[in-house]
C-alpha atoms as a PDB file:
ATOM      1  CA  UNK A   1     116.359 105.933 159.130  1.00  0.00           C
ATOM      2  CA  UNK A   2     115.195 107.919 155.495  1.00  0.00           C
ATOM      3  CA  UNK A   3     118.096 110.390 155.205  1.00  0.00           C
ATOM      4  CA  UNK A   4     116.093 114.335 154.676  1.00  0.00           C
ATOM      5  CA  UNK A   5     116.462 116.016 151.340  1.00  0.00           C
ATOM      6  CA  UNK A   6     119.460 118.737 151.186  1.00  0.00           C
ATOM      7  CA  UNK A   7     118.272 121.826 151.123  1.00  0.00           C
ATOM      8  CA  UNK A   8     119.340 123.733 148.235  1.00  0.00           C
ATOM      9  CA  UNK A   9     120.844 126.807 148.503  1.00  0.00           C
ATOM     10  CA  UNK A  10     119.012 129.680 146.059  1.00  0.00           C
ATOM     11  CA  UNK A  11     121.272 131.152 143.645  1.00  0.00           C
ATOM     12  CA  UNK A  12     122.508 134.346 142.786  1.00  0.00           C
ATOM     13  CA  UNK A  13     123.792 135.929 139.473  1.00  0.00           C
ATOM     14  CA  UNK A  14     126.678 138.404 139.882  1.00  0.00           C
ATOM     15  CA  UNK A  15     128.423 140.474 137.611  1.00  0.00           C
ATOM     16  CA  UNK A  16     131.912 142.158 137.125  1.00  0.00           C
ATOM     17  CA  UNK A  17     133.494 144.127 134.383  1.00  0.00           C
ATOM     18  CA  UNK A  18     136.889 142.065 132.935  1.00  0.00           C
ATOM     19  CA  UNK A  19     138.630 144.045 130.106  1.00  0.00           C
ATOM     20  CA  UNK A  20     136.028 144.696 127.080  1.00  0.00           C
ATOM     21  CA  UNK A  21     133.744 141.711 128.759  1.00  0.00           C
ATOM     22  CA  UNK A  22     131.231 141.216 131.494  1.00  0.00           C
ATOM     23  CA  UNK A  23     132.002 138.013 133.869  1.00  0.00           C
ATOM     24  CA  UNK A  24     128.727 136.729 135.010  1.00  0.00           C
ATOM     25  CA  UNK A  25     128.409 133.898 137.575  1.00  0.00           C
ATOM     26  CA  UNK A  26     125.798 132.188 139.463  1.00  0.00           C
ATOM     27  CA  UNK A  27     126.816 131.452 143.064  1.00  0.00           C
ATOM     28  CA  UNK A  28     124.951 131.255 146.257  1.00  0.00           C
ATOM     29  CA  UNK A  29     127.072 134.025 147.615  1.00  0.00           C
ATOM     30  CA  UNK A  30     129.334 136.637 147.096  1.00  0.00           C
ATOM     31  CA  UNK A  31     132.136 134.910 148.262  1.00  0.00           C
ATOM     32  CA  UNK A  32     131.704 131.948 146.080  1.00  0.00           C
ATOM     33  CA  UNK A  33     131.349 134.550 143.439  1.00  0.00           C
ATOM     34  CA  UNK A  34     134.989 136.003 144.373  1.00  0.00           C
ATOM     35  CA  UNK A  35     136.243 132.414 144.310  1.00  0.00           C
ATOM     36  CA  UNK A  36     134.809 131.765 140.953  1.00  0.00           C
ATOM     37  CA  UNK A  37     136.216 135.091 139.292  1.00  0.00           C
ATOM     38  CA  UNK A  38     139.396 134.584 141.582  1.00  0.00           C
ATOM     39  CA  UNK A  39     139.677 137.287 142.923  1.00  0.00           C
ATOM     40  CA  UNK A  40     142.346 137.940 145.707  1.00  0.00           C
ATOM     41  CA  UNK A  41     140.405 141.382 146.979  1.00  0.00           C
ATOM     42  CA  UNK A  42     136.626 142.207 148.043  1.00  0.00           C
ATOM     43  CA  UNK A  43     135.579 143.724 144.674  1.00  0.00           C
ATOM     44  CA  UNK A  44     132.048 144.085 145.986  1.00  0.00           C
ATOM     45  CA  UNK A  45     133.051 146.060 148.604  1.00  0.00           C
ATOM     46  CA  UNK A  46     134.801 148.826 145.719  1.00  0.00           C
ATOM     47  CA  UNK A  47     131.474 149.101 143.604  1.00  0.00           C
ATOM     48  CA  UNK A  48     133.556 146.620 141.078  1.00  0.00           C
ATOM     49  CA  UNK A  49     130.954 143.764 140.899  1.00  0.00           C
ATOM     50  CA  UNK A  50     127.195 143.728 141.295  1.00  0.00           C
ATOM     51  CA  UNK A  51     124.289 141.481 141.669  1.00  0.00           C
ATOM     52  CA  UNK A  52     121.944 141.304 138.444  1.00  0.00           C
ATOM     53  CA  UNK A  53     118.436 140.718 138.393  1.00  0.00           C
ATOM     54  CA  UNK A  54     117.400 141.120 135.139  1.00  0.00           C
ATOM     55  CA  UNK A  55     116.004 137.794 134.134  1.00  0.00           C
ATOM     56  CA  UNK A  56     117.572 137.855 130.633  1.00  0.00           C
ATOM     57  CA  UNK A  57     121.313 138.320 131.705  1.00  0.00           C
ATOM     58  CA  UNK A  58     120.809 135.652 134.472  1.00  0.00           C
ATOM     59  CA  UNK A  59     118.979 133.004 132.276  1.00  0.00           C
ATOM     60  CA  UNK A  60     122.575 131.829 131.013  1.00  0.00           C
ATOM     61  CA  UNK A  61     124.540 131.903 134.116  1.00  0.00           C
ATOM     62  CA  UNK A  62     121.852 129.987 136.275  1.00  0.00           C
ATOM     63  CA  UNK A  63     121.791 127.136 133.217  1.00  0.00           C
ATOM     64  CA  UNK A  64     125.821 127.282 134.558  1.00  0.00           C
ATOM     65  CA  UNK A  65     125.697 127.876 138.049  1.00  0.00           C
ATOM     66  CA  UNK A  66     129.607 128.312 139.700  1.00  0.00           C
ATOM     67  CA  UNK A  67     131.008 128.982 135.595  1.00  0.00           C
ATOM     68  CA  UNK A  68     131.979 131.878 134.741  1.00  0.00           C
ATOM     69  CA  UNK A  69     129.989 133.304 131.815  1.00  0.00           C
ATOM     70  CA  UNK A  70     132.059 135.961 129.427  1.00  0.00           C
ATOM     71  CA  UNK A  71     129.499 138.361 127.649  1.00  0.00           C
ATOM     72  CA  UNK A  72     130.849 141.264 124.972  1.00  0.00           C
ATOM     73  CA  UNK A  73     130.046 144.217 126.872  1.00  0.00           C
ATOM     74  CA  UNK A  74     129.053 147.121 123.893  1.00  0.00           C
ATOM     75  CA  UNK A  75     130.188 146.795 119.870  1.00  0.00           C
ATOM     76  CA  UNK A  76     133.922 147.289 118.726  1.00  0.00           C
ATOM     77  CA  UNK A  77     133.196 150.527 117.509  1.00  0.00           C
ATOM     78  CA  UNK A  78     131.843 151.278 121.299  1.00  0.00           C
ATOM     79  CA  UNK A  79     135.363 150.093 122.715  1.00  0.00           C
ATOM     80  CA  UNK A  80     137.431 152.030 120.141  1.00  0.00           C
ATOM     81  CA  UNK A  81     135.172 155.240 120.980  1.00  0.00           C
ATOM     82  CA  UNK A  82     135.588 154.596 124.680  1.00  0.00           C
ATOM     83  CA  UNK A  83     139.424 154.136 124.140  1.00  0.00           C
ATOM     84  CA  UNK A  84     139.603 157.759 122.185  1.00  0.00           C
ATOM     85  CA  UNK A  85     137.828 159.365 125.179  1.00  0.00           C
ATOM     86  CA  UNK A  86     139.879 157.944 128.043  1.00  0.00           C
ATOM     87  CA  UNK A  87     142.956 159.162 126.267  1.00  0.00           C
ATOM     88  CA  UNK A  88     142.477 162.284 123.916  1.00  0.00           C
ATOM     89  CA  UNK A  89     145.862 163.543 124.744  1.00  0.00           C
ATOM     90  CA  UNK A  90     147.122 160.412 123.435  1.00  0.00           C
ATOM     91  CA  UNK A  91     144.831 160.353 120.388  1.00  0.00           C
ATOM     92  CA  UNK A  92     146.337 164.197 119.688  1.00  0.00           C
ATOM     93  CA  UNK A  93     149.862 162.834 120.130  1.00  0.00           C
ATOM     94  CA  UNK A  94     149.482 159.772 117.693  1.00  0.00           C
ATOM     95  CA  UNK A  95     147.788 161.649 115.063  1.00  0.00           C
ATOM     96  CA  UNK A  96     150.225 164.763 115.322  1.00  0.00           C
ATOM     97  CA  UNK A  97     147.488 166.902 114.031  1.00  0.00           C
ATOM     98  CA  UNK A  98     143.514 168.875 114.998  1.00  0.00           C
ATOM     99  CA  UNK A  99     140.880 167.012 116.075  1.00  0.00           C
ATOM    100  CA  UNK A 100     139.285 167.174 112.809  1.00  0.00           C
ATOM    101  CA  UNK A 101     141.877 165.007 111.012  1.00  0.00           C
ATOM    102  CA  UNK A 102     141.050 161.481 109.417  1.00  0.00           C
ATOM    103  CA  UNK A 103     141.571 158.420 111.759  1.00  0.00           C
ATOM    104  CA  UNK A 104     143.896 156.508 110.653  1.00  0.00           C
ATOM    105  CA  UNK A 105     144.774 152.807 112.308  1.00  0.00           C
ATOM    106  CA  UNK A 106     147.555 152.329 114.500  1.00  0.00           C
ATOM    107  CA  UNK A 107     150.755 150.859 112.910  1.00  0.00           C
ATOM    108  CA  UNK A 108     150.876 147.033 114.139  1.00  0.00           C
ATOM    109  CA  UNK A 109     153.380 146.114 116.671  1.00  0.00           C
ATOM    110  CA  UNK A 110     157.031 145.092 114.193  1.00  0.00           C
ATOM    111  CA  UNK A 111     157.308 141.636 114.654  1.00  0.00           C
ATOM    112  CA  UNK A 112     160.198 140.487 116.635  1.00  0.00           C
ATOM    113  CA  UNK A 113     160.380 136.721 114.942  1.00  0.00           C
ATOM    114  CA  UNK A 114     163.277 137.814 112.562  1.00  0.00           C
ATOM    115  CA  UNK A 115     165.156 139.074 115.708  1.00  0.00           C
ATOM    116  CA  UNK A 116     164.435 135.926 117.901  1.00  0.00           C
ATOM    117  CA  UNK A 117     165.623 133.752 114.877  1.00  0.00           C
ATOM    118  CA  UNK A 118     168.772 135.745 115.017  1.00  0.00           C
ATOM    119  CA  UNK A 119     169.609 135.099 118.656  1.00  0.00           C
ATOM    120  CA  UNK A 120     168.522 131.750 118.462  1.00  0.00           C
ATOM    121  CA  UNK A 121     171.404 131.214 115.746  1.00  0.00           C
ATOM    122  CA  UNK A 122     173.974 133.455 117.594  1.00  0.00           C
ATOM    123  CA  UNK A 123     173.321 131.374 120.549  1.00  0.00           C
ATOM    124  CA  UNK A 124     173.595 127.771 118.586  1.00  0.00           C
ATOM    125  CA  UNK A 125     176.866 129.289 116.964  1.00  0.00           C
ATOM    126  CA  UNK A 126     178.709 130.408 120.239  1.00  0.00           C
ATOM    127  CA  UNK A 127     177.613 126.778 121.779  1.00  0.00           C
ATOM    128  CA  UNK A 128     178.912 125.193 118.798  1.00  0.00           C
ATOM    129  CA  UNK A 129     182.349 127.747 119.452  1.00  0.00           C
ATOM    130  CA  UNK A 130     182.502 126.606 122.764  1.00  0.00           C
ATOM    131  CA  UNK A 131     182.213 122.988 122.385  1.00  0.00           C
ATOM    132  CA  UNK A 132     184.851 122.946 119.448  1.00  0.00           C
ATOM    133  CA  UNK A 133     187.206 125.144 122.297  1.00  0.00           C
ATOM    134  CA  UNK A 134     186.631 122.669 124.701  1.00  0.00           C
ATOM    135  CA  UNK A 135     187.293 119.661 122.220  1.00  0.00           C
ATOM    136  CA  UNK A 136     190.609 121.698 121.311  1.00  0.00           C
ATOM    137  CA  UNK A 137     191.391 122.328 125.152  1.00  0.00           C
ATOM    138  CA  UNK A 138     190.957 118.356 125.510  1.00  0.00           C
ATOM    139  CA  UNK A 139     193.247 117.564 122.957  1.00  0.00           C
ATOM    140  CA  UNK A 140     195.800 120.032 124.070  1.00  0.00           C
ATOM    141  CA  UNK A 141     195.987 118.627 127.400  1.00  0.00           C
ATOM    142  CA  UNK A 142     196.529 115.056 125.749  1.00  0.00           C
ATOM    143  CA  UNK A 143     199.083 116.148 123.365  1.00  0.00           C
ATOM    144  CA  UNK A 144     200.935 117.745 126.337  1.00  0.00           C
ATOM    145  CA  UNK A 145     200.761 114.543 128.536  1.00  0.00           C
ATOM    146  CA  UNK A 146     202.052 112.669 125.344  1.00  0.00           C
ATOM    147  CA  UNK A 147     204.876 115.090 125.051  1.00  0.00           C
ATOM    148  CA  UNK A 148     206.033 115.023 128.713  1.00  0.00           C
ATOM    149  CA  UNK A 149     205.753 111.221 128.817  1.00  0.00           C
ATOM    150  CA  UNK A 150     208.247 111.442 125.501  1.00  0.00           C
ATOM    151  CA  UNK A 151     210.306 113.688 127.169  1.00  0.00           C
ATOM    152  CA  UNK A 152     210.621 111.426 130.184  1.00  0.00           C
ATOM    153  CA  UNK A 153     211.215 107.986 127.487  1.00  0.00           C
ATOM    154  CA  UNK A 154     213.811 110.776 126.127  1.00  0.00           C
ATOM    155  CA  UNK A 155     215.703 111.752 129.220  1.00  0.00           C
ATOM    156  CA  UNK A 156     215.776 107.868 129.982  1.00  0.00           C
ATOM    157  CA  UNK A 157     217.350 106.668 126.608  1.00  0.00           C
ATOM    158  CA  UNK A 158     219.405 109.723 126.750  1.00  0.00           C
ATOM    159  CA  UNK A 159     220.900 108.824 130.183  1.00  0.00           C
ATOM    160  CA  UNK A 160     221.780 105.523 128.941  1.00  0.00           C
ATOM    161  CA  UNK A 161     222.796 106.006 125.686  1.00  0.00           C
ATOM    162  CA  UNK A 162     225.328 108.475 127.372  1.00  0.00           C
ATOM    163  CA  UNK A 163     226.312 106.109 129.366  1.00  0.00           C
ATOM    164  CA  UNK A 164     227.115 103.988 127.210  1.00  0.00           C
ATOM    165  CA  UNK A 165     229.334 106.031 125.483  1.00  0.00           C
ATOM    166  CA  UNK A 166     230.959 107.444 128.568  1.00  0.00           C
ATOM    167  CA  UNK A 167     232.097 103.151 129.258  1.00  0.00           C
ATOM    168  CA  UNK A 168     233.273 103.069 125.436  1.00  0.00           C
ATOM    169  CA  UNK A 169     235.086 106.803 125.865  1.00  0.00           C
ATOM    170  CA  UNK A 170     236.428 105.197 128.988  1.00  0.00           C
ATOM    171  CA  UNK A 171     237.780 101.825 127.235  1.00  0.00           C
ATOM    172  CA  UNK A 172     239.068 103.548 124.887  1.00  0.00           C
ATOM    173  CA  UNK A 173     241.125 105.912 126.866  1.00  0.00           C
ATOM    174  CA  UNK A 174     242.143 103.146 128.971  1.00  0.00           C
ATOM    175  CA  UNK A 175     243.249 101.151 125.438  1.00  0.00           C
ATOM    176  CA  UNK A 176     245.266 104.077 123.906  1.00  0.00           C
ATOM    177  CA  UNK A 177     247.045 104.418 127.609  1.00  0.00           C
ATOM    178  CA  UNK A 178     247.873 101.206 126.977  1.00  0.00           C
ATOM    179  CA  UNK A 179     249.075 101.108 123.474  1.00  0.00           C
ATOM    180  CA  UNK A 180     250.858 104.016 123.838  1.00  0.00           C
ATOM    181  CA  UNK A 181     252.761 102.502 126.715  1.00  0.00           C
END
């Protein structure tokens, strides 16, 4: 029996803004076009992604079909604009001045590797504190098992040693009675 060719299913190019980038994806619906993008919520369904149909943004995804294509959506100078206008209070605020006032760049983030190098060797120090405290403990706890098994080797010479002495005290008593008459 000759098996019948699969019918393909005809592809669609999507779109969806992602940061300063467009994500483009050719999928056969808009489902598949969530799953690609991985996204947990219908986007389609808020006005966040579209279907293109301008050949020359879909030539590249349909070369790619179910990839996600990332395209530069306006120049640098378009995003930094686009920042100033979403936040002119802001902009006001960081320059400190009128709106006529020469833009300056923004100070870059301190870098924080001096004060992760410092932890790191706190850290290593109070392990290397606590392992010589515990080595110390250790040897305290030996040195006071030595000392109560010498006290106990003590005790037990002690004991006989005095007893020894209390039989010579005794013969000797008993010898004096005895010389003495």
């Amino acid at each position: 029996m000759a098996k019948t060719p699969e019918r393909k299913q005809k592809l669609k190019v999507f779109r969806t803004p992602i940061g300063f980038h467009d994500a483009y994806v050719a999928a056969p619906s808009r489902k598949a076009a969530l799953e690609a993008w991985g996204a947990d919520s219908n986007i389609f369904a808020q006005g966040i992604a579209e279907q293109v149909t301008e050949p020359a943004l879909m030539e590249e995804p349909l070369a790619n079909p179910g990839k996600v294509i990332k395209r530069v959506r306006g120049s640098t100078d378009e995003h930094f604009a686009a920042l100033e206008r979403a936040a002119p209070t802001a902009k006001a605020k960081r320059k400190g001045s009128e709106s006529g006032a020469p833009k300056t760049k923004p100070k870059p983030r301190p870098s924080r590797d001096a004060l992760d190098e410092a932890e790191e060797a706190l850290e290593k120090e109070e392990k290397k504190q606590r392992k010589k405290i515990n080595e110390l403990d250790e040897r305290i706890r030996e040195l006071e098992g030595k000392r109560r098994e010498m006290q106990r080797k003590h005790e037990a010479e002690r004991d006989a040693l005095a007893g020894k002495r209390d039989r010579a005290k005794a013969d000797y008593d008993k010898a004096m009675r005895d010389w003495r008459g």
